[in-house]
PDB file of N, CA and C in Angstrom:
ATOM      1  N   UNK A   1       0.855  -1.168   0.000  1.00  0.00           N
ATOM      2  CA  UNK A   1       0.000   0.000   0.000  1.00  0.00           C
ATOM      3  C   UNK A   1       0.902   1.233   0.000  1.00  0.00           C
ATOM      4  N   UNK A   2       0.680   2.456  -0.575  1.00  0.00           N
ATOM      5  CA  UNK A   2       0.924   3.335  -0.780  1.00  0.00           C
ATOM      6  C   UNK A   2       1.351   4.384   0.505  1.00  0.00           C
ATOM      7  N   UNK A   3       2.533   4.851   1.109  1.00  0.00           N
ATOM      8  CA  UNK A   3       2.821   5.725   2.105  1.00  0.00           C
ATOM      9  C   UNK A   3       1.226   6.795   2.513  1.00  0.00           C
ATOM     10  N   UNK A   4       0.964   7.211   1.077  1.00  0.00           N
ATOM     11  CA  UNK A   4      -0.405   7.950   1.446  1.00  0.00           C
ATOM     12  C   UNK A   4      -1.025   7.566   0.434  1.00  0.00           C
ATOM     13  N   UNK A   5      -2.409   8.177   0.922  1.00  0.00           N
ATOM     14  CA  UNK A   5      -3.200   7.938  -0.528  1.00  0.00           C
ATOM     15  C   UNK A   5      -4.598   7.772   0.194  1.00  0.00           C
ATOM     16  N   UNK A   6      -5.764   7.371  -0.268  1.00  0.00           N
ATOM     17  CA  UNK A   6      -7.185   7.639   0.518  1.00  0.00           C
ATOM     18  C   UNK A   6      -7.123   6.654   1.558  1.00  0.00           C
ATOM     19  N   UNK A   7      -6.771   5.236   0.831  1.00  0.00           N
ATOM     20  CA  UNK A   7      -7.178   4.060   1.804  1.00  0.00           C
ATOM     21  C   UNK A   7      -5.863   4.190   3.226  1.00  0.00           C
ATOM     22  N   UNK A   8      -4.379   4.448   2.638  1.00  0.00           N
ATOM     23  CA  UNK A   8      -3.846   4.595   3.998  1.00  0.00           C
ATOM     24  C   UNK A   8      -3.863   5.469   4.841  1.00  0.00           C
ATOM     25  N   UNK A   9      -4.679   6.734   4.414  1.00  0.00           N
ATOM     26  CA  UNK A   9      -4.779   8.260   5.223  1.00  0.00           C
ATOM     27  C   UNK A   9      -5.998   7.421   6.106  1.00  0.00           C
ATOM     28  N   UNK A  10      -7.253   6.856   5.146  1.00  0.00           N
ATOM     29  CA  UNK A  10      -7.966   6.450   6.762  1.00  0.00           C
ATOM     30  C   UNK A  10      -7.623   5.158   7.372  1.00  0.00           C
ATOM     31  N   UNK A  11      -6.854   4.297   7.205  1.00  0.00           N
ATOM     32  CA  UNK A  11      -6.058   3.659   8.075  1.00  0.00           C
ATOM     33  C   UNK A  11      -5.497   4.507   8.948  1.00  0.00           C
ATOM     34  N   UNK A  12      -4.714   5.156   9.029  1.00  0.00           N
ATOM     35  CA  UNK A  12      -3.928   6.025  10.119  1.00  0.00           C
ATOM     36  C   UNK A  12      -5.157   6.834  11.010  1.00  0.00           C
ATOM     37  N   UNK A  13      -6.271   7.185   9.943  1.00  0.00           N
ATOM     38  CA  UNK A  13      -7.381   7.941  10.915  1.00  0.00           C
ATOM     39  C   UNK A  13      -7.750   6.939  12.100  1.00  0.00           C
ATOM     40  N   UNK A  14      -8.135   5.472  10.853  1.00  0.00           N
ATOM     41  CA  UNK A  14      -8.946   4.565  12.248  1.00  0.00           C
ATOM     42  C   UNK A  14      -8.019   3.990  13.254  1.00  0.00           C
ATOM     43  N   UNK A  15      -6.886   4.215  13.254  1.00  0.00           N
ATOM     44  CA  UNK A  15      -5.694   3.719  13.690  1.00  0.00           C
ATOM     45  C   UNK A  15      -5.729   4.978  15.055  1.00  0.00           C
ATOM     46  N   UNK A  16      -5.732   6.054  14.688  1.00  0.00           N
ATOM     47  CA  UNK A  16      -5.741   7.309  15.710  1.00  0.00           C
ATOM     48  C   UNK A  16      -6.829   7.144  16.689  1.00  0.00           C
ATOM     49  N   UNK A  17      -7.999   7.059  15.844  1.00  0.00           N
ATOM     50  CA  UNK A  17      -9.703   6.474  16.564  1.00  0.00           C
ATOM     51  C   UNK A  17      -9.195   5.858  17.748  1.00  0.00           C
ATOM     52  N   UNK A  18      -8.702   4.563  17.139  1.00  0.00           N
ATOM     53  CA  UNK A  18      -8.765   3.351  18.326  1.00  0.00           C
ATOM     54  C   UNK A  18      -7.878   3.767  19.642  1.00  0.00           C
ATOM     55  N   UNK A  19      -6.634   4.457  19.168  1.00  0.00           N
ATOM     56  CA  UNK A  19      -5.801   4.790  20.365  1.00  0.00           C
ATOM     57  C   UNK A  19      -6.515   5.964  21.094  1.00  0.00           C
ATOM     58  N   UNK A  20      -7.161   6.456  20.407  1.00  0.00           N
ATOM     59  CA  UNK A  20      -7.908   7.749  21.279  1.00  0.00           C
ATOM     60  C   UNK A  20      -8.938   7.110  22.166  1.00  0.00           C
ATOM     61  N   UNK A  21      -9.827   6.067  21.868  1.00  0.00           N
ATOM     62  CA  UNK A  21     -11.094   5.284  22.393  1.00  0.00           C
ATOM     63  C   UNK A  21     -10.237   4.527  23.931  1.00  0.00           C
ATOM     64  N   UNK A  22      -9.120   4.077  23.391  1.00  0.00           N
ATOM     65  CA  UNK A  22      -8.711   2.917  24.360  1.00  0.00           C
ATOM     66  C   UNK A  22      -7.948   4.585  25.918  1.00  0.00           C
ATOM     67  N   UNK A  23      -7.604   5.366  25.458  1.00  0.00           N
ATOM     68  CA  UNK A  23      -6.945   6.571  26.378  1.00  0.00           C
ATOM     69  C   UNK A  23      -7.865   6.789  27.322  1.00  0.00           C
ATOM     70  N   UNK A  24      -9.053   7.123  26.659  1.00  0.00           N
ATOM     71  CA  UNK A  24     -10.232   7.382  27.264  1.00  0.00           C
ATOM     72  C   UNK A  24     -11.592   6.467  27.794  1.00  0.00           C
ATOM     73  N   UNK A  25     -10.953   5.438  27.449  1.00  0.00           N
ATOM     74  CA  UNK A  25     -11.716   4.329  27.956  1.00  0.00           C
ATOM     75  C   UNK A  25     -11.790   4.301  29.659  1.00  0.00           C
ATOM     76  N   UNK A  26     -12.717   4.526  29.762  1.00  0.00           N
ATOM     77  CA  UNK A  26     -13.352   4.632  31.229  1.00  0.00           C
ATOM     78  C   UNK A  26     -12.760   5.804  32.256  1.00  0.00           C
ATOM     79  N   UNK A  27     -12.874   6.734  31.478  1.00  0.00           N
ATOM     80  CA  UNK A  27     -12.525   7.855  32.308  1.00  0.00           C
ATOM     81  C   UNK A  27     -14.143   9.454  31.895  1.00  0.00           C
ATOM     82  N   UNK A  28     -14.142   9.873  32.815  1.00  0.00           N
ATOM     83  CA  UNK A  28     -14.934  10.817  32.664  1.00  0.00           C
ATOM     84  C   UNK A  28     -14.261  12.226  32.509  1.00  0.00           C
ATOM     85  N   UNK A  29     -15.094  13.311  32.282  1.00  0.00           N
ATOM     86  CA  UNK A  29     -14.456  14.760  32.282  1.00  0.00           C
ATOM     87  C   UNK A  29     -13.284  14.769  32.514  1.00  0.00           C
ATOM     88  N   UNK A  30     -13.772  14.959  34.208  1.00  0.00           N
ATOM     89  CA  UNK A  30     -12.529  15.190  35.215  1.00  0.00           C
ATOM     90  C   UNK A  30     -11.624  14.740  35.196  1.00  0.00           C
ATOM     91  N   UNK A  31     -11.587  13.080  35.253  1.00  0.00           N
ATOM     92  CA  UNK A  31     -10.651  12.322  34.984  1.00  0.00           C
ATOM     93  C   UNK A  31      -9.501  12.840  33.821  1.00  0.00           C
ATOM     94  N   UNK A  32     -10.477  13.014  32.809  1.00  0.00           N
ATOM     95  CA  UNK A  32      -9.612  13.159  31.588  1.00  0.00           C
ATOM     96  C   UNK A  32      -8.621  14.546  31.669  1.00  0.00           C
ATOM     97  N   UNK A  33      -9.404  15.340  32.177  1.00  0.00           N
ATOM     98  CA  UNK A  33      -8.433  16.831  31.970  1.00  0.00           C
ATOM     99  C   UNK A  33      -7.310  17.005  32.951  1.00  0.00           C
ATOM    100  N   UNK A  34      -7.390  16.164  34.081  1.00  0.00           N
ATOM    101  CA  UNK A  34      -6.688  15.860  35.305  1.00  0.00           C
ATOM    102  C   UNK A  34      -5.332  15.173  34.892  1.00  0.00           C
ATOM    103  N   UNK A  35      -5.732  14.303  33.859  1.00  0.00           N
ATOM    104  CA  UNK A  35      -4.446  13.466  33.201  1.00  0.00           C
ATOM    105  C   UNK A  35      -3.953  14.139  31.597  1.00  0.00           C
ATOM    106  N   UNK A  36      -3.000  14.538  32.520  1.00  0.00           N
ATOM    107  CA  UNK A  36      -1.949  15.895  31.408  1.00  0.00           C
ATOM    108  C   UNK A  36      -1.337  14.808  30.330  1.00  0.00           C
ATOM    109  N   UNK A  37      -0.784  13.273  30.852  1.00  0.00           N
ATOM    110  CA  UNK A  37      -0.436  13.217  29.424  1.00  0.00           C
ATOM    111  C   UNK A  37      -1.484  12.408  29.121  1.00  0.00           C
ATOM    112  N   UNK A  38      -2.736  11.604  29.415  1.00  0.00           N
ATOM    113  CA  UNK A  38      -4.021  11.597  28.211  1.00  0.00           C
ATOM    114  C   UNK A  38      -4.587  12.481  27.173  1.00  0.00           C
ATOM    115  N   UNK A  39      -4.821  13.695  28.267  1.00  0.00           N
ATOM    116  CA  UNK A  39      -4.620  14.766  27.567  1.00  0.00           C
ATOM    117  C   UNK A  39      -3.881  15.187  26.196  1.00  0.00           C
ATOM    118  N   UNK A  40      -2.693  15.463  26.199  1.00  0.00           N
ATOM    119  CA  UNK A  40      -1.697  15.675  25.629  1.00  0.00           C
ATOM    120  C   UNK A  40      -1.707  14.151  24.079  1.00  0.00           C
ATOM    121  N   UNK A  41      -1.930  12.953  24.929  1.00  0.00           N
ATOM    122  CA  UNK A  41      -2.168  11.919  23.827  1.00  0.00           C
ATOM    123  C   UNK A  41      -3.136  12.430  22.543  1.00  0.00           C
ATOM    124  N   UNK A  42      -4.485  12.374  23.880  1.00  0.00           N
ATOM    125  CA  UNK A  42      -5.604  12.632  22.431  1.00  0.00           C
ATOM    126  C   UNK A  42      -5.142  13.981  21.725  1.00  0.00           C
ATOM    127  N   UNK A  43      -4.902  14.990  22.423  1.00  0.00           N
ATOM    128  CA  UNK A  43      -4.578  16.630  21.084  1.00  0.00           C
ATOM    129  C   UNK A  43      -3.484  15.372  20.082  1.00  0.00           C
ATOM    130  N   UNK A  44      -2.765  14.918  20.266  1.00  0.00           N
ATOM    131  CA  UNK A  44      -1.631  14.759  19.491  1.00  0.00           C
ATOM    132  C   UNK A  44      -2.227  13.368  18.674  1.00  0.00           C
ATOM    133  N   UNK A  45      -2.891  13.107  18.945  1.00  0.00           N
ATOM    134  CA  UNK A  45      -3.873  11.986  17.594  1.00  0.00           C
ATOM    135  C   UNK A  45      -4.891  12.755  17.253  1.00  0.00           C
ATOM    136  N   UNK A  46      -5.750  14.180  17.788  1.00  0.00           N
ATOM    137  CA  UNK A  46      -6.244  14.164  16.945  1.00  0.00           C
ATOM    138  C   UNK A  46      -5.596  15.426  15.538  1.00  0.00           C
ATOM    139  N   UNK A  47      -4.296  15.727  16.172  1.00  0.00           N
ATOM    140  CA  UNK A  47      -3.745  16.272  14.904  1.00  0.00           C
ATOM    141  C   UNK A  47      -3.230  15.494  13.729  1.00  0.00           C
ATOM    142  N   UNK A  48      -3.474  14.367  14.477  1.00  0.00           N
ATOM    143  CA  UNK A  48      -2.781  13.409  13.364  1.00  0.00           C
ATOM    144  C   UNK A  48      -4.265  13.116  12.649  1.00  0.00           C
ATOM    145  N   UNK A  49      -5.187  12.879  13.146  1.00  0.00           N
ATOM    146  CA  UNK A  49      -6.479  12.690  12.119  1.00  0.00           C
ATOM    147  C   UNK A  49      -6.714  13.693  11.546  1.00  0.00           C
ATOM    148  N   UNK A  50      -7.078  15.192  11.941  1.00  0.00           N
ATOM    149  CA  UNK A  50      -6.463  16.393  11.147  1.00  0.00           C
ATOM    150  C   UNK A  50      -5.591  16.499   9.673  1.00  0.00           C
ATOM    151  N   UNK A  51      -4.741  16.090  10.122  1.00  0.00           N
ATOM    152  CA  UNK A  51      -3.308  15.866   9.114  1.00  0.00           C
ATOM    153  C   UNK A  51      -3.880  14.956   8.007  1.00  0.00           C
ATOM    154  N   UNK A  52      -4.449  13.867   8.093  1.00  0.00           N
ATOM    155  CA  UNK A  52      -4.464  12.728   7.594  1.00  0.00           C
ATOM    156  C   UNK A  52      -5.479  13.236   6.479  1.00  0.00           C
ATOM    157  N   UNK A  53      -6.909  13.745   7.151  1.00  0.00           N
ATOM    158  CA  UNK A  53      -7.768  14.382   6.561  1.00  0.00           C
ATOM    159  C   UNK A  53      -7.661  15.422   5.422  1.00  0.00           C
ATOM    160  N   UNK A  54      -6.854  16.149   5.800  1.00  0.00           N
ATOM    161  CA  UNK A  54      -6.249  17.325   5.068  1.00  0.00           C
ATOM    162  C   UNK A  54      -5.309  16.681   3.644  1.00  0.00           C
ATOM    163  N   UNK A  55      -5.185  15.393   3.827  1.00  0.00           N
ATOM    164  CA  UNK A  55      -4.195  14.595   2.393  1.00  0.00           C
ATOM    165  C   UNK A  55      -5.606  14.176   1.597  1.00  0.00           C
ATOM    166  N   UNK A  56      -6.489  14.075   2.302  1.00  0.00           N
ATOM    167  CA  UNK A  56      -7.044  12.775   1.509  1.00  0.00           C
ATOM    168  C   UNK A  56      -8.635  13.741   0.383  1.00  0.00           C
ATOM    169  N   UNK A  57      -8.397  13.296  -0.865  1.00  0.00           N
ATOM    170  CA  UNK A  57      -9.350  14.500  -2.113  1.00  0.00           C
ATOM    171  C   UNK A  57     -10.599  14.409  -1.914  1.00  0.00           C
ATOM    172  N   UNK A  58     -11.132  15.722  -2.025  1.00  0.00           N
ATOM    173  CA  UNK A  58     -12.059  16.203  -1.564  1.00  0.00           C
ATOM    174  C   UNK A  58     -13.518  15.346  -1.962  1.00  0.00           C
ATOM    175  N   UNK A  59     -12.774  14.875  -3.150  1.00  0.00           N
ATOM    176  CA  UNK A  59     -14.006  13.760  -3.919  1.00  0.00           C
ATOM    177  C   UNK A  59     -14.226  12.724  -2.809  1.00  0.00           C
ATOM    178  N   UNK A  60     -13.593  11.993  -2.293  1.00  0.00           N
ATOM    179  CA  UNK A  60     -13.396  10.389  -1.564  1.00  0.00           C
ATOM    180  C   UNK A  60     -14.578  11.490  -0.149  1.00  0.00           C
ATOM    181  N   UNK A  61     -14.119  12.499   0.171  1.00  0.00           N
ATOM    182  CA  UNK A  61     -14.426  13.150   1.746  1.00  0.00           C
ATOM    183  C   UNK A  61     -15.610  13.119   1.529  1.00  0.00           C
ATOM    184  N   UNK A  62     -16.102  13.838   0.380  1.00  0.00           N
ATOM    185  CA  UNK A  62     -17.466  14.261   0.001  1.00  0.00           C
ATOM    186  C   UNK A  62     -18.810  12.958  -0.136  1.00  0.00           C
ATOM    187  N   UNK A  63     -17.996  11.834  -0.200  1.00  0.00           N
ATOM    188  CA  UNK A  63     -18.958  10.377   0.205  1.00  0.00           C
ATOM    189  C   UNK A  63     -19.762  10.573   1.290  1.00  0.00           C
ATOM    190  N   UNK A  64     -19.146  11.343   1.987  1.00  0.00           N
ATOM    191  CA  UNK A  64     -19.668  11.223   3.851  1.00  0.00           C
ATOM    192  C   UNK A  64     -19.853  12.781   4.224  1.00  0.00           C
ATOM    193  N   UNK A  65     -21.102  13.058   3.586  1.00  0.00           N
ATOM    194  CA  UNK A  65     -21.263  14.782   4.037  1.00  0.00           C
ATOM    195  C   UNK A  65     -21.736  15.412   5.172  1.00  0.00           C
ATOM    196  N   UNK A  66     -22.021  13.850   5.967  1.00  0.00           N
ATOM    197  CA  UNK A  66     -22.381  14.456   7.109  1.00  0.00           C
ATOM    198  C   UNK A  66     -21.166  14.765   8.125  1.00  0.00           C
ATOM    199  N   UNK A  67     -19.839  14.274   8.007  1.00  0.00           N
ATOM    200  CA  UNK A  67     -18.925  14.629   8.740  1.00  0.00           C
ATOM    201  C   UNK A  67     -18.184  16.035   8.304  1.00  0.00           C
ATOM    202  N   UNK A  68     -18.290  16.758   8.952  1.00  0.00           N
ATOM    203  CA  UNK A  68     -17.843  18.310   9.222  1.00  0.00           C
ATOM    204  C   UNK A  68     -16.143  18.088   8.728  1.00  0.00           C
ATOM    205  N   UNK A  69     -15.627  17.893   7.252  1.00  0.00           N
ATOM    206  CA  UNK A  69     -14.296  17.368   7.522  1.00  0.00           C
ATOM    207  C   UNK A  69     -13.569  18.561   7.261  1.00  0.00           C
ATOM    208  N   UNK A  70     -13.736  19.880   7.225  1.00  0.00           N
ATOM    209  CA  UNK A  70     -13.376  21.220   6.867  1.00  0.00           C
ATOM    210  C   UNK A  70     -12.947  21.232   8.830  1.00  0.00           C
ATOM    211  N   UNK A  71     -13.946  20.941   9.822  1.00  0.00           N
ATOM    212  CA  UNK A  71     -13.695  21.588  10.898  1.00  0.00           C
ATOM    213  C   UNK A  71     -12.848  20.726  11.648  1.00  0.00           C
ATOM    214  N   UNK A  72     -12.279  19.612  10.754  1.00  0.00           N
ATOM    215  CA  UNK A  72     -11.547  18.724  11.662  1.00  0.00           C
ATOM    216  C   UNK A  72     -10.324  19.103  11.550  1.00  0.00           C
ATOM    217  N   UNK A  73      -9.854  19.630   9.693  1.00  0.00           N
ATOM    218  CA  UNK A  73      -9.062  20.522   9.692  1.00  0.00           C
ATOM    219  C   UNK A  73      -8.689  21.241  10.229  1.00  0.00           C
ATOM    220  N   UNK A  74      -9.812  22.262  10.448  1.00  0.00           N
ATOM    221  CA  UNK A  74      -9.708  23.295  11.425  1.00  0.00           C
ATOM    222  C   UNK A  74      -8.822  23.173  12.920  1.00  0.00           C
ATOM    223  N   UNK A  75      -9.696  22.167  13.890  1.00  0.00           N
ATOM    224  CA  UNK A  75      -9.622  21.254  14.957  1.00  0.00           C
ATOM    225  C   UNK A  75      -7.924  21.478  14.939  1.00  0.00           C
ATOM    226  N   UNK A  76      -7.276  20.444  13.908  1.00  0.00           N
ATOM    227  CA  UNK A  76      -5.484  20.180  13.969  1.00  0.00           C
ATOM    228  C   UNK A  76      -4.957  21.566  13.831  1.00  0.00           C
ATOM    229  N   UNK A  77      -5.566  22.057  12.886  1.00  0.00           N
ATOM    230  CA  UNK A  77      -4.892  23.519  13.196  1.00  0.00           C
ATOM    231  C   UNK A  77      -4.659  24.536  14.782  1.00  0.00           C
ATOM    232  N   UNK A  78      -5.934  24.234  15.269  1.00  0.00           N
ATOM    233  CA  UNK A  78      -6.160  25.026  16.271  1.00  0.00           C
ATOM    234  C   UNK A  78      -5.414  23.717  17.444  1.00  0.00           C
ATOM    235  N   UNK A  79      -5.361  22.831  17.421  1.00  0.00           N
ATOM    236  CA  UNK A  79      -4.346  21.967  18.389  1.00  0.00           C
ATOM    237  C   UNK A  79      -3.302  22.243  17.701  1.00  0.00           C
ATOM    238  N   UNK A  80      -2.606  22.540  16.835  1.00  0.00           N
ATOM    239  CA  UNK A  80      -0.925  22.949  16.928  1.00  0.00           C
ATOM    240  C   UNK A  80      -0.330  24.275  17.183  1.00  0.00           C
ATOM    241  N   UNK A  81      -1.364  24.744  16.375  1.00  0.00           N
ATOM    242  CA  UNK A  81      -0.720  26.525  16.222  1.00  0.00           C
ATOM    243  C   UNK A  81      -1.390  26.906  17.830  1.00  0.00           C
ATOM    244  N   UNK A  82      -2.291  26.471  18.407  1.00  0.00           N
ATOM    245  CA  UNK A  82      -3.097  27.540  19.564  1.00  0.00           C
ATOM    246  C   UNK A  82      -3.249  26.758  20.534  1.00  0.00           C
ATOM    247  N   UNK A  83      -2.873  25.779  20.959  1.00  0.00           N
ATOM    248  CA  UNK A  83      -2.545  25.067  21.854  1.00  0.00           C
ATOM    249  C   UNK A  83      -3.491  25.482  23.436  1.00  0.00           C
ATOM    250  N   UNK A  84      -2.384  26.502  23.669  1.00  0.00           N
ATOM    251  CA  UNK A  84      -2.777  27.246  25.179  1.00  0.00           C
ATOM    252  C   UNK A  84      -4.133  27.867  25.081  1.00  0.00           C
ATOM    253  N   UNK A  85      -4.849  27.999  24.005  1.00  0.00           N
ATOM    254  CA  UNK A  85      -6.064  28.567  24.141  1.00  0.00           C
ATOM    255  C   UNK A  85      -7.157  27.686  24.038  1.00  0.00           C
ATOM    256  N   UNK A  86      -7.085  25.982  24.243  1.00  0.00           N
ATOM    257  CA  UNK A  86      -8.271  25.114  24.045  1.00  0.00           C
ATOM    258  C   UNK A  86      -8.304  25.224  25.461  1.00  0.00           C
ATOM    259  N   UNK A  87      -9.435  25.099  25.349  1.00  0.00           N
ATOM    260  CA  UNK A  87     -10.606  24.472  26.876  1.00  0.00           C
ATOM    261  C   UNK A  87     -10.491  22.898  26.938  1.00  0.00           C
ATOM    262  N   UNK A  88     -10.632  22.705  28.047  1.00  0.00           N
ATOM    263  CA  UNK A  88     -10.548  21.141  28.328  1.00  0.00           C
ATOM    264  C   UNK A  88     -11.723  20.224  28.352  1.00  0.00           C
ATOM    265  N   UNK A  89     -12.867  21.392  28.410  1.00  0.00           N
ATOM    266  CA  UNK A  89     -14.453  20.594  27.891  1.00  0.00           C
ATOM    267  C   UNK A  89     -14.913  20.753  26.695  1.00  0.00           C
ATOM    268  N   UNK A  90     -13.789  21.581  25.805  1.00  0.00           N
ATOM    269  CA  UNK A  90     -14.296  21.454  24.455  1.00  0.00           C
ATOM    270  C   UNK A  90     -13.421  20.352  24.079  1.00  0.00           C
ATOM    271  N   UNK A  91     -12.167  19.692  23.919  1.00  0.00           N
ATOM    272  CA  UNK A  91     -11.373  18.428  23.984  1.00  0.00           C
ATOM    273  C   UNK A  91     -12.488  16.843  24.041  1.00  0.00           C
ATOM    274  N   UNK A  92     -12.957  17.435  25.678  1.00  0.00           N
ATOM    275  CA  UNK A  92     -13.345  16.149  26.167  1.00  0.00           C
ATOM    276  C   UNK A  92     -14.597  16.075  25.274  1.00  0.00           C
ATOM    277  N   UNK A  93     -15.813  16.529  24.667  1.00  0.00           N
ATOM    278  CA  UNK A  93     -16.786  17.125  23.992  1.00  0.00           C
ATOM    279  C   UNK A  93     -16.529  16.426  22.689  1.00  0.00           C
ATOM    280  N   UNK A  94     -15.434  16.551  22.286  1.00  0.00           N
ATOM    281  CA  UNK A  94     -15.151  16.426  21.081  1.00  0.00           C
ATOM    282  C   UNK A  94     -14.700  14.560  21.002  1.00  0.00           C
ATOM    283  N   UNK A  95     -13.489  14.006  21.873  1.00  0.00           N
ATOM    284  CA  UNK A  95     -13.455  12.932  22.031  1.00  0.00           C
ATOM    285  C   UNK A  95     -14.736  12.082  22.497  1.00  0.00           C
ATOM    286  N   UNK A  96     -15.721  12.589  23.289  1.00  0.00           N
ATOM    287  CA  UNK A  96     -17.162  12.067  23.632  1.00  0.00           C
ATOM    288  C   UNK A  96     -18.223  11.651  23.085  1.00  0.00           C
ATOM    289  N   UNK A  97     -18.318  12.595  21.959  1.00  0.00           N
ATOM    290  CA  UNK A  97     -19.362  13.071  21.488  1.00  0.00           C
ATOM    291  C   UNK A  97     -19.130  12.559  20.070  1.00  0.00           C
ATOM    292  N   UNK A  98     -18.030  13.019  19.529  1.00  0.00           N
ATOM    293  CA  UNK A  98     -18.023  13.293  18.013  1.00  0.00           C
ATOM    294  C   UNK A  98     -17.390  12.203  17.249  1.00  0.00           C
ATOM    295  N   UNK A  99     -16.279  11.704  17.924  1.00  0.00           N
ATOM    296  CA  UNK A  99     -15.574  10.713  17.375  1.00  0.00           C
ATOM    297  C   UNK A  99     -16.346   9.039  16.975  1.00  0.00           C
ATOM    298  N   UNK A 100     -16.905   9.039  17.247  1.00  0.00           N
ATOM    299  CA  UNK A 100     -18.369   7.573  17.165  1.00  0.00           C
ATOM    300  C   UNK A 100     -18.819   7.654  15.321  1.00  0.00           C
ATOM    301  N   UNK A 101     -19.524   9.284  14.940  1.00  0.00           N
ATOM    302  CA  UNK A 101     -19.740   9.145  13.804  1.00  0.00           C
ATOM    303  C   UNK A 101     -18.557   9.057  12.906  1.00  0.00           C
ATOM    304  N   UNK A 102     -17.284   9.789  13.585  1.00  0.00           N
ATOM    305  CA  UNK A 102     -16.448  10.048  12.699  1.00  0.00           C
ATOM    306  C   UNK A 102     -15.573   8.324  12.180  1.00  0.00           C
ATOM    307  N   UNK A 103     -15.773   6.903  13.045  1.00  0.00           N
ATOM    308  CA  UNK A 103     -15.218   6.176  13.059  1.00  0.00           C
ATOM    309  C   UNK A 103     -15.985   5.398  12.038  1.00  0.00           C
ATOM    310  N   UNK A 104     -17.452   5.652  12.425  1.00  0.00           N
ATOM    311  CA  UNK A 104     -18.505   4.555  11.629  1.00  0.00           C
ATOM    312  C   UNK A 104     -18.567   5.350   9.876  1.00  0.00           C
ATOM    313  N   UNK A 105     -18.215   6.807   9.802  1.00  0.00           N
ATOM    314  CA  UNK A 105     -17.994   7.519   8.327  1.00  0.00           C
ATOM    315  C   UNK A 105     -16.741   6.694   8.104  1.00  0.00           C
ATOM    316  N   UNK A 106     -15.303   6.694   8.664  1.00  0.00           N
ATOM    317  CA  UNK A 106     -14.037   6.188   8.393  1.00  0.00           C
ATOM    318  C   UNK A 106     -14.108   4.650   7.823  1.00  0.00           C
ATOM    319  N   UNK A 107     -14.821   3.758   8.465  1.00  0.00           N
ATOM    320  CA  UNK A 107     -15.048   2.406   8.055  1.00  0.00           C
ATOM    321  C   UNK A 107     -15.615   2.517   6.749  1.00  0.00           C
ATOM    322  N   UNK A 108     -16.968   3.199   6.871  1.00  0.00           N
ATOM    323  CA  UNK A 108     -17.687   3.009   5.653  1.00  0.00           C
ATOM    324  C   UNK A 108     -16.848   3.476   4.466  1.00  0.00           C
ATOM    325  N   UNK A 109     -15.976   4.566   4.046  1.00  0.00           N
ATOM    326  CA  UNK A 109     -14.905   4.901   3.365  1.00  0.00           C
ATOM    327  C   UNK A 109     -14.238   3.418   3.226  1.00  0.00           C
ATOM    328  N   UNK A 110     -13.640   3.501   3.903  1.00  0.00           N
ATOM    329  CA  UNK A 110     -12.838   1.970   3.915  1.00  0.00           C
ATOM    330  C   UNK A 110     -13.459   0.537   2.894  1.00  0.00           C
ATOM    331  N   UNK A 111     -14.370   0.451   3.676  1.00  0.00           N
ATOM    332  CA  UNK A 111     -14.946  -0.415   2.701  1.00  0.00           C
ATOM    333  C   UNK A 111     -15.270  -0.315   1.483  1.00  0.00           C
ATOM    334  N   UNK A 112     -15.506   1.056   0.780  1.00  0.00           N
ATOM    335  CA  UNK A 112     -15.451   1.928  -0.326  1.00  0.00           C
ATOM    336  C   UNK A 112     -13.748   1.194  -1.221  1.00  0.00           C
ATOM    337  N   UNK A 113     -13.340   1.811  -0.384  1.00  0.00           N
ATOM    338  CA  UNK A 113     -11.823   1.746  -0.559  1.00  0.00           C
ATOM    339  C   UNK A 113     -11.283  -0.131  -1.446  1.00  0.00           C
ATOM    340  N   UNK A 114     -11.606  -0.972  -0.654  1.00  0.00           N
ATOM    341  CA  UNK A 114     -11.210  -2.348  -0.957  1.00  0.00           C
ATOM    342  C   UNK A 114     -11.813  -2.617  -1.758  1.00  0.00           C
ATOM    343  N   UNK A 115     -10.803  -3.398  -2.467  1.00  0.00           N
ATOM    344  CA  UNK A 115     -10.938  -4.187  -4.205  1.00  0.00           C
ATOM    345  C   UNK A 115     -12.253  -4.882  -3.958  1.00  0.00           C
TER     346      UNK A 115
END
């Protein structure tokens, strides 16, 4: 397989997913913002899903219009360049909440993807 390209950019996404799911596996809010390097884990996977997103053509993204993939962009941007200015319940919000559709859009791609 190809260093990049659609099918290995969301490999590395669902690859980020899972390590982000298993960080946060059984921890709440508090828990989570309390633990600086969980913390620190998920920003730094989800710049990598960010990143990943940002390779992969706009045609393949546009399969799945219900995922916001402009603001995930966004998201990695604002975890590298602005760091000190995220909130820790918009983080946890985002790993809680959002990442579920974004895994079950990533699969369905995937399966797109294979011969």
């Amino acid at each position: 397989m190809p260093k990049h390209g659609p099918a290995s950019d969301l490999l590395e996404i669902e690859a980020a997913l899972k390590r982000i799911q298993s960080y946060i596996q059984g921890l709440d809010e508090a828990a989570f913002t309390a633990s600086l390097i969980t913390y620190d884990a998920v920003a730094m996977n989800l710049i990598v899903i960010g990143e990943a997103v940002n390779r992969i053509e706009p045609t393949v993204l546009e399969q799945e219009p219900t995922i916001p993939w402009r603001l995930i962009v966004g998201q990695r941007n604002r975890l590298a360049h602005g760091y000190e200015d995220i909130e820790p319940a918009w983080l946890w919000r985002t790993v809680s909440q959002d990442l579920i559709p974004l895994k079950e859009a990533i699969a369905r791609l995937l399966a797109r993807c294979s011969p």
